[in-house]
Protein backbone atom coordinates (compact mmCIF):
# COMPACT_ATOMS: atom_id res chain seq x y z
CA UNK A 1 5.69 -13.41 -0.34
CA UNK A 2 4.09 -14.06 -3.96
CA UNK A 3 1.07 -12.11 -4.91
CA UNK A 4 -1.78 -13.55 -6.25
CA UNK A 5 -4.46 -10.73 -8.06
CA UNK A 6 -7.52 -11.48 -8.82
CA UNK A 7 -9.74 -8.84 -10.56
CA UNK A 8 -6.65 -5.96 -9.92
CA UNK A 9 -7.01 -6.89 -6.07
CA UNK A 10 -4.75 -8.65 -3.86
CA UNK A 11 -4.45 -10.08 -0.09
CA UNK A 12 -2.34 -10.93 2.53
CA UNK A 13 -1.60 -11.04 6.06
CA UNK A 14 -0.25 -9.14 8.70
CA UNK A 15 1.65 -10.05 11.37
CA UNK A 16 -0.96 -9.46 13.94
CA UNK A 17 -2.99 -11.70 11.57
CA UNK A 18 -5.50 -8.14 10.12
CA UNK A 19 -6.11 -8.82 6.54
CA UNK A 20 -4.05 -6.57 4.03
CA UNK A 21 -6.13 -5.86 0.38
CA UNK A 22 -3.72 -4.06 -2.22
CA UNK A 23 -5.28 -3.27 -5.80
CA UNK A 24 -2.92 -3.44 -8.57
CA UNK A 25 -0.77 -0.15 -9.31
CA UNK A 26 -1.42 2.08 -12.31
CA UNK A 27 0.31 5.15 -13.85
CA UNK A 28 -2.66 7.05 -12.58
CA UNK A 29 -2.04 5.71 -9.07
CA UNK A 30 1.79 7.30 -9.19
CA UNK A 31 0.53 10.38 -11.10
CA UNK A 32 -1.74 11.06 -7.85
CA UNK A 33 0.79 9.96 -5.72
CA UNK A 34 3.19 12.44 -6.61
CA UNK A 35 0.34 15.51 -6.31
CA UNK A 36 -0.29 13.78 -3.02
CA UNK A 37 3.25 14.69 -1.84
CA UNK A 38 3.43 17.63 -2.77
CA UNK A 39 7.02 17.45 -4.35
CA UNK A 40 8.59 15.66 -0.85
CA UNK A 41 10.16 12.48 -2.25
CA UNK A 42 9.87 10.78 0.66
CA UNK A 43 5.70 11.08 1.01
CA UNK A 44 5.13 9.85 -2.50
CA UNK A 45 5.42 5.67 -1.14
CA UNK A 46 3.02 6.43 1.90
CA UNK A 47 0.97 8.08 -0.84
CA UNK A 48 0.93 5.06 -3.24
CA UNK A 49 0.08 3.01 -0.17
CA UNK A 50 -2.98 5.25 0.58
CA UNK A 51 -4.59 4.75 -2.38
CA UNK A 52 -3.77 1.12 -2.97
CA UNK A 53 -4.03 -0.56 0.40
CA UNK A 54 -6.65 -1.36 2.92
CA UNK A 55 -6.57 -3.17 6.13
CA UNK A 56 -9.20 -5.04 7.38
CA UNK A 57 -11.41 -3.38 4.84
CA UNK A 58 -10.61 0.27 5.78
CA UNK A 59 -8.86 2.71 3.89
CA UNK A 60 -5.97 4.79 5.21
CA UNK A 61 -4.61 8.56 5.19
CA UNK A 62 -1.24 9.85 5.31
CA UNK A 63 -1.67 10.24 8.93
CA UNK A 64 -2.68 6.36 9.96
CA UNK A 65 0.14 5.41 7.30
CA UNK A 66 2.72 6.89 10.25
CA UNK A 67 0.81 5.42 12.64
CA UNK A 68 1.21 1.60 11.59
CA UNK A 69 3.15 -0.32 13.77
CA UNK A 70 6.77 -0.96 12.65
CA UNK A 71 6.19 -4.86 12.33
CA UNK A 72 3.57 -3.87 9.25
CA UNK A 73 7.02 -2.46 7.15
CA UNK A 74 8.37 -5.85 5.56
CA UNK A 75 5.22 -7.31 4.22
CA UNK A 76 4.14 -3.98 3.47
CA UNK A 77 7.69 -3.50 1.27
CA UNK A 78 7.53 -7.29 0.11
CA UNK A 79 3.69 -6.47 -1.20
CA UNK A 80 4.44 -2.90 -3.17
CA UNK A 81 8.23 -4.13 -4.26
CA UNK A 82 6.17 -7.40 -6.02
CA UNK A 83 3.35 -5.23 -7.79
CA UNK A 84 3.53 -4.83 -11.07
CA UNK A 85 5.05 -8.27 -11.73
């Protein structure tokens, strides 16, 4: 999946066919990230993802990041492993 932003902002599509919106990562985006997660490794993607990623136009907390259905992980990990490209 290529990645097209326009104005820092991204889109794609989910499986289920919702509309995915990523913005464009900065430092201060991972800088957050990492206070997000309080030193746990393992939060800091689901952080990044919280601040850069909508779905159908609604934002998302740590908590509806675990609740996304399993089928959202590839396009979700092809979208964040092409940012920044």
């Amino acid at each position: 999946m290529e990645l097209e932003f326009v104005n820092g902002v991204a889109e794609f599509t989910l499986p289920d066919g919702k509309i995915a919106t990523v913005k464009k990562p900065l430092i201060k985006h991972s800088i957050k990230a990492a206070k997000m997660a309080d030193g746990n490794s393992e939060l800091v993607t689901a952080a990044l993802a919280c601040q850069l990623l909508t779905i159908e136009g609604k934002g998302l907390t740590m908590e509806d990041f675990g609740e996304l259905p399993m089928e959202y992980l590839q396009p979700l990990m092809a979208a964040f492993g092409l940012m920044g490209k």
